[in-house]
C-alpha atoms as a PDB file:
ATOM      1  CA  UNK A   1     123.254  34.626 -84.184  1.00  0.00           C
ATOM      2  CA  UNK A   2     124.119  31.314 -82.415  1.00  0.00           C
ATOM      3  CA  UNK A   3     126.817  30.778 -80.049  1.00  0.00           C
ATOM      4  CA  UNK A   4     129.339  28.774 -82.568  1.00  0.00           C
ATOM      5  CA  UNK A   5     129.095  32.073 -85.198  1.00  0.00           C
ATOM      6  CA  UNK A   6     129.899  34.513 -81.512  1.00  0.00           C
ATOM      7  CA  UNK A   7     132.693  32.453 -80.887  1.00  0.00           C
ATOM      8  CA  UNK A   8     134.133  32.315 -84.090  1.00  0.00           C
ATOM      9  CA  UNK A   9     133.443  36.035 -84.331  1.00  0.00           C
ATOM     10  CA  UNK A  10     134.917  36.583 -80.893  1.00  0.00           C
ATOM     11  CA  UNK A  11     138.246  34.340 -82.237  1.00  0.00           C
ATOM     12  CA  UNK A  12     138.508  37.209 -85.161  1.00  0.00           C
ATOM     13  CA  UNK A  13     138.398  39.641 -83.113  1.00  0.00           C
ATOM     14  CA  UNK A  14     141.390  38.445 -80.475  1.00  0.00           C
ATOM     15  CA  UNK A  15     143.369  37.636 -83.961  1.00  0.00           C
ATOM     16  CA  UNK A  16     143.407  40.713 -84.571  1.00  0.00           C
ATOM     17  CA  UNK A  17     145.225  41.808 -81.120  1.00  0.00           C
ATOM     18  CA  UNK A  18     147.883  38.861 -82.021  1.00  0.00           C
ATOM     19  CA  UNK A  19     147.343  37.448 -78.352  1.00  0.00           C
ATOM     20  CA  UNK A  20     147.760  33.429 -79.429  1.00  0.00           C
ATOM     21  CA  UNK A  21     147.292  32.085 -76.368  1.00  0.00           C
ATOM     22  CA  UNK A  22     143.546  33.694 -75.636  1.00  0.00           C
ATOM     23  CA  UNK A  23     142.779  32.877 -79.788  1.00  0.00           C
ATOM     24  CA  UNK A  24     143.823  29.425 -78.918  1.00  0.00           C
ATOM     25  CA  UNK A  25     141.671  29.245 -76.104  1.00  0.00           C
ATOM     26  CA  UNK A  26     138.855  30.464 -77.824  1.00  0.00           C
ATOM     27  CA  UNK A  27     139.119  27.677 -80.792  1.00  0.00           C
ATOM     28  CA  UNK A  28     139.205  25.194 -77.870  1.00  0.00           C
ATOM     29  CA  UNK A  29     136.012  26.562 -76.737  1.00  0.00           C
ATOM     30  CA  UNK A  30     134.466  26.538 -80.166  1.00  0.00           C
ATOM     31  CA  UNK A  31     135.656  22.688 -80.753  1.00  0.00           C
ATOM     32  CA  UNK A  32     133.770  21.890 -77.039  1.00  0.00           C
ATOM     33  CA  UNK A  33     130.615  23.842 -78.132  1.00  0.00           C
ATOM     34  CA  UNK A  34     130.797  21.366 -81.387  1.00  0.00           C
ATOM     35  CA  UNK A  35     131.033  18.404 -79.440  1.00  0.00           C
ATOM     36  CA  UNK A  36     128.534  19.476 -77.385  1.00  0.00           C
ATOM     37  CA  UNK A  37     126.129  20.339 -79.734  1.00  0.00           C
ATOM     38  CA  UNK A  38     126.933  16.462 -81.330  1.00  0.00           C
ATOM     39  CA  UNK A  39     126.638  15.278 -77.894  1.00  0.00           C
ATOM     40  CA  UNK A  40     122.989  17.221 -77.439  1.00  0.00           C
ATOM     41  CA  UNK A  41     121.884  16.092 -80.844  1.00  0.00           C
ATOM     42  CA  UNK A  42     122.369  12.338 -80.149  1.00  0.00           C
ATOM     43  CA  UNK A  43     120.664  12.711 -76.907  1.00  0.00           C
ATOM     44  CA  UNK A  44     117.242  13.842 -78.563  1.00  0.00           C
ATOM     45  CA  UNK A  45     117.542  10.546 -80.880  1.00  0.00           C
ATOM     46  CA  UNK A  46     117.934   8.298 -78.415  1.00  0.00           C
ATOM     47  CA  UNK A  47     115.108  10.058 -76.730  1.00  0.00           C
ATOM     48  CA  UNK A  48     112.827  10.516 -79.762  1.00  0.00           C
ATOM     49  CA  UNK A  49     113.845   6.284 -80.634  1.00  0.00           C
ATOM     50  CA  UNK A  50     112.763   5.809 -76.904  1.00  0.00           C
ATOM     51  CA  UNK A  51     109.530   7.061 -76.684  1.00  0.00           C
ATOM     52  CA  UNK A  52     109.179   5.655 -80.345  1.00  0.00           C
ATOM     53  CA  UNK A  53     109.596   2.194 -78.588  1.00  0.00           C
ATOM     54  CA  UNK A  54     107.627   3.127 -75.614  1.00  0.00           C
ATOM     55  CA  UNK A  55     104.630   3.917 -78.012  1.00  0.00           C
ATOM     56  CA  UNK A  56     104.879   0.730 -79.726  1.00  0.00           C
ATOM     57  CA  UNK A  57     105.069  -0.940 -76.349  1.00  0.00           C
ATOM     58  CA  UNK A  58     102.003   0.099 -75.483  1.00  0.00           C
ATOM     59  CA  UNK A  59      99.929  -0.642 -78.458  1.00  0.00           C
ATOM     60  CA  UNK A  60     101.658  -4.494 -77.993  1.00  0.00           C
ATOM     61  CA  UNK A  61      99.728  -7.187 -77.257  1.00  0.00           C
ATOM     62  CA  UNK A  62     100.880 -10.593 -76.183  1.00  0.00           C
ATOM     63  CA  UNK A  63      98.900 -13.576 -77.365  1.00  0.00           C
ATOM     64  CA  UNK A  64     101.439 -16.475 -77.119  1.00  0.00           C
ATOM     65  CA  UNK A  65     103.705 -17.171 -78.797  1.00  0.00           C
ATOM     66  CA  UNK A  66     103.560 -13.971 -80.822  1.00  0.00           C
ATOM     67  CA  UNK A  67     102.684  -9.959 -80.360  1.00  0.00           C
ATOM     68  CA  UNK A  68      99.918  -8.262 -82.269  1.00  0.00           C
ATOM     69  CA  UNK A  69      99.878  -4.591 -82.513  1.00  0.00           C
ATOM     70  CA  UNK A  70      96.693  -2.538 -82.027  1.00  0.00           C
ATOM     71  CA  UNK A  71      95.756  -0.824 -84.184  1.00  0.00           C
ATOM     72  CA  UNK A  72      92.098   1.057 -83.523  1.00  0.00           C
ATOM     73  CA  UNK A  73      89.554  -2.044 -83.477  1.00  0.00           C
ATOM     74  CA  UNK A  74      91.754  -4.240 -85.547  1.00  0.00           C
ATOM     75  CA  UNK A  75      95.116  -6.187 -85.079  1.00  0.00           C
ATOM     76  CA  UNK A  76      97.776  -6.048 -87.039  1.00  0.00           C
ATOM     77  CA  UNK A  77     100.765  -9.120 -87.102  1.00  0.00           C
ATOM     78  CA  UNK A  78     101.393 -11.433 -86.094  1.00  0.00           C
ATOM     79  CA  UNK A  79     105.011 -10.376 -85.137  1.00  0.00           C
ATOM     80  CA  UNK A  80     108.518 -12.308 -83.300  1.00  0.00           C
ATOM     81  CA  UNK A  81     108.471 -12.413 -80.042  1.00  0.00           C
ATOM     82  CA  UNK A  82     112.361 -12.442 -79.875  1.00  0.00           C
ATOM     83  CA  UNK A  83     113.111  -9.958 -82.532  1.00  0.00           C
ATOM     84  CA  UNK A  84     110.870  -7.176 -80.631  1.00  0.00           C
ATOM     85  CA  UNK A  85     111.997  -8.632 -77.156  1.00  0.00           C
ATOM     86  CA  UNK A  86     116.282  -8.429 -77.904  1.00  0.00           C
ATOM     87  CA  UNK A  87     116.063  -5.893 -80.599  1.00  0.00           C
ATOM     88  CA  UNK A  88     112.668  -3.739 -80.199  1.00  0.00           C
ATOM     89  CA  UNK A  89     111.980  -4.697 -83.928  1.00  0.00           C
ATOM     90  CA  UNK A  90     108.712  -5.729 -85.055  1.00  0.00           C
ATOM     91  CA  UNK A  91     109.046  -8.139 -87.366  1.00  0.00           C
ATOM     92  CA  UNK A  92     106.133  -9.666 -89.134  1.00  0.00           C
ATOM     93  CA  UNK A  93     106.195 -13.440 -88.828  1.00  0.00           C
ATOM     94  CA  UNK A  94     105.411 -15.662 -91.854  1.00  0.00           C
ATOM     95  CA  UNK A  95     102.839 -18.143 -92.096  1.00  0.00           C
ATOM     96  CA  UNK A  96     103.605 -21.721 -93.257  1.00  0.00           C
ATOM     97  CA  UNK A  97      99.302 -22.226 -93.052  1.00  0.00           C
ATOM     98  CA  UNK A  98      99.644 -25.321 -90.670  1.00  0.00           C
ATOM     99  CA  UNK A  99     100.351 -23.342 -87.487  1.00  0.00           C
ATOM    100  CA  UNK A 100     103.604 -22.894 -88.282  1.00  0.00           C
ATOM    101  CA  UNK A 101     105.237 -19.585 -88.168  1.00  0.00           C
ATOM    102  CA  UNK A 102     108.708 -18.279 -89.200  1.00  0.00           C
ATOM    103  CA  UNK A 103     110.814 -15.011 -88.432  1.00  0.00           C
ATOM    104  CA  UNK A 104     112.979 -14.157 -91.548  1.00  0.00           C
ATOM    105  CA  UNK A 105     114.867 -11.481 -89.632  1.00  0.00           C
ATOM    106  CA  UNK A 106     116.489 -14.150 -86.643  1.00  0.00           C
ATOM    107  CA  UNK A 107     115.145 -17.535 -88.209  1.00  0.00           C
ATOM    108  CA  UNK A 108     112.516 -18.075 -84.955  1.00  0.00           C
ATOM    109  CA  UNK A 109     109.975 -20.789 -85.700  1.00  0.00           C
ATOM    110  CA  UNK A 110     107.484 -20.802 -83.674  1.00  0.00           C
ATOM    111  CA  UNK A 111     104.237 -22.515 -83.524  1.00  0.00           C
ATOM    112  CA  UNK A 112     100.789 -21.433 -82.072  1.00  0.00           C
ATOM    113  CA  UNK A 113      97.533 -24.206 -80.929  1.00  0.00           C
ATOM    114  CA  UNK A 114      96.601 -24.923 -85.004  1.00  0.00           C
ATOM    115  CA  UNK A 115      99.690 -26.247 -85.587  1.00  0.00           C
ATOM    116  CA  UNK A 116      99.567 -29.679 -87.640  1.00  0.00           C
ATOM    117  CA  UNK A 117     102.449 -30.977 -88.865  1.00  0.00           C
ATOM    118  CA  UNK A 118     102.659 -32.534 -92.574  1.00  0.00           C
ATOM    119  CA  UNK A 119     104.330 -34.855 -94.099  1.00  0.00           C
ATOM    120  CA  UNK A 120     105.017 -32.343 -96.851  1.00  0.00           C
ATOM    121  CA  UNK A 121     106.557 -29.318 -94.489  1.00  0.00           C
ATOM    122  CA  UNK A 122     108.187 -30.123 -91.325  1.00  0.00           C
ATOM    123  CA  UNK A 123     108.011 -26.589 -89.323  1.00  0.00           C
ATOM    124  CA  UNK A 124     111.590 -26.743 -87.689  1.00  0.00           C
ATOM    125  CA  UNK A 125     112.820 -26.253 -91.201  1.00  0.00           C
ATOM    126  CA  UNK A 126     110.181 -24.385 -93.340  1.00  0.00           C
ATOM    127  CA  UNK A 127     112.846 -23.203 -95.635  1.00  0.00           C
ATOM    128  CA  UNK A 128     113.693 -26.355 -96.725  1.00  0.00           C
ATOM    129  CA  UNK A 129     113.222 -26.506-100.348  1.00  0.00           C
ATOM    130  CA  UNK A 130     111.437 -22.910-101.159  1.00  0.00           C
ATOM    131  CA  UNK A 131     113.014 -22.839-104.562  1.00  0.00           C
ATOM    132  CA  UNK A 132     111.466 -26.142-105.808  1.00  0.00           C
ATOM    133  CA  UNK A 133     108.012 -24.320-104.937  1.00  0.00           C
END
């Protein structure tokens, strides 16, 4: 039996001796114990989300301007620097093929030591005109 089912049993019990004041006492209890238990159960998220991130953090790689994650021999990305940096999101940047490189989650362009430009795509605005593709 867990200690909100005792309390509630113990509240019963006093309601049946008709003394209000130690019934109300023990509902006050019980109403702690549940904010407690929200309180506890929010802690182990933000711990569980932490190590998550701590993980990933590890497995990071930095190879400007962009972060790779390890993954065994391979790597996997490449993904925004600023969306993992602010936010501790890894998301996958998208290749323009001339160097160019574009975050769809906080519209970061970026370019990396291939970068060309074209006459055709202009990389500070590689959305420009997607739906004419």
């Amino acid at each position: 039996m867990g200690i909100i089912e005792n309390a509630k049993d113990i509240a019963q019990l006093i309601k049946k001796y008709n003394d209000a004041d130690l019934y109300q006492k023990i509902v006050d209890l019980r109403d702690e114990i549940f904010e407690l238990r929200e309180e506890n159960l929010g802690l182990k998220e933000k711990i569980k989300n932490l190590e998550k991130d701590q993980y990933i953090q590890s497995q990071l790689t930095w190879e400007p301007p962009y972060y790779f994650l390890k993954k065994e021999e391979k790597k996997d990305g490449p993904y925004c620097q600023k969306c993992w940096d602010e936010n501790k999101k890894l998301i996958r940047l998208q290749d323009h093929k001339n160097g160019c490189w574009s975050c769809l989650a906080c519209k970061n362009v970026v370019v990396d030591s291939s970068f060309q430009q074209s006459e055709q795509q202009d990389c500070h605005d590689p959305y420009e005109g997607w739906m004419s593709r």
